[in-house]
Protein backbone atom coordinates (compact mmCIF):
# COMPACT_ATOMS: atom_id res chain seq x y z
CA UNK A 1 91.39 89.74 124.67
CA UNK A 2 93.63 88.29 121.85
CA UNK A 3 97.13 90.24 121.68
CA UNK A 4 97.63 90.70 118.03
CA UNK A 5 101.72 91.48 116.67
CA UNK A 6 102.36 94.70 115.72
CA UNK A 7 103.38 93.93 111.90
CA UNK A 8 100.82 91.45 112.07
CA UNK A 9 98.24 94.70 113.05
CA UNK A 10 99.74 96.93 110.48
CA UNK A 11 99.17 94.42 107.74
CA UNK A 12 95.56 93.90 109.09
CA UNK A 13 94.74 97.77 109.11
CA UNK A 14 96.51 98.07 105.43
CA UNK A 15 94.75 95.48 103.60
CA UNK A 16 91.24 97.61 105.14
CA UNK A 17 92.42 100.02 104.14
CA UNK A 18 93.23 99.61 100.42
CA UNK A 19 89.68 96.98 99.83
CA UNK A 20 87.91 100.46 101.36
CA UNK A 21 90.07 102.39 99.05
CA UNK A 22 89.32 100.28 95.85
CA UNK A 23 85.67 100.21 96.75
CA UNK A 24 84.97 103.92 97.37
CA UNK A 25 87.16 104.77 94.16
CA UNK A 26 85.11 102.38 91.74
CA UNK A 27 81.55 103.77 93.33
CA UNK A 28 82.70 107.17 92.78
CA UNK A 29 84.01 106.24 89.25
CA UNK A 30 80.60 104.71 88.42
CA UNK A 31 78.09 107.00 90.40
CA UNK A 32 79.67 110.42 88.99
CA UNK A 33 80.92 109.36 85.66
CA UNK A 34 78.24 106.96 84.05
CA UNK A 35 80.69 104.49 82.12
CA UNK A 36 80.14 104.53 78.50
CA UNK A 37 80.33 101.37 76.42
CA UNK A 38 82.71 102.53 74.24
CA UNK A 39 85.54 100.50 74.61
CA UNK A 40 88.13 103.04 74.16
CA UNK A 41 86.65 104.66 77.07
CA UNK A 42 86.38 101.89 79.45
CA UNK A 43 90.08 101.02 78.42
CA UNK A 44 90.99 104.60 79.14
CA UNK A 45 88.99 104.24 82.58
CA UNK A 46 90.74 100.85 83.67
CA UNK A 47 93.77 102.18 82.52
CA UNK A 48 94.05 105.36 85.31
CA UNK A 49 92.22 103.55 87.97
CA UNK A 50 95.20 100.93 87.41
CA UNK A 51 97.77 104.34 87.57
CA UNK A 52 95.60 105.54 90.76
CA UNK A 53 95.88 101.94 92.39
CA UNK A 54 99.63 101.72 91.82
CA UNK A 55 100.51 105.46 92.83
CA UNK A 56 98.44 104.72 96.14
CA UNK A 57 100.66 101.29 96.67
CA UNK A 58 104.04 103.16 96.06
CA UNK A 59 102.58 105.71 98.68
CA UNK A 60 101.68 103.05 101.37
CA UNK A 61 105.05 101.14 100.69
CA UNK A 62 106.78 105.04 101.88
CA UNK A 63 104.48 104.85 104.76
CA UNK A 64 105.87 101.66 105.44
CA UNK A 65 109.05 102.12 105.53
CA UNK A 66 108.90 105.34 107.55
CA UNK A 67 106.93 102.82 109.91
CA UNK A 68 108.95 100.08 109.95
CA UNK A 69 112.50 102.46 110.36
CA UNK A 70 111.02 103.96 113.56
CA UNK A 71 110.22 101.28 115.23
């Protein structure tokens, strides 16, 4: 079996993780809240997924650096 780095791993298993993230968020965005073509709305709706997406990145950069000071 291939021996994979350990920073090389966590990388791997972040990047899954946020492409799962971004796809579950937009299929709940579209299945529960049927986007209207008003463009004020679907500004408003790119808008907080953007805020979502950024808050989630500033909480996996914590986790990272929690990660990398332990080890």
């Amino acid at each position: 079996m291939i021996e994979i780095d350990k920073k090389l791993k966590f990388f791997l298993y972040t990047f899954i993780f946020i492409l799962s993230y971004i796809i579950i968020e937009l299929l709940i965005d579209f299945t529960l809240f049927k986007p209207n073509m008003d463009s004020f709305v679907f500004i408003a709706f790119l808008i907080f997924l953007i805020l979502r997406f950024i808050i989630f990145i500033l909480v996996l950069f914590a986790l990272y650096t929690t990660y990398k000071s332990n080890y």
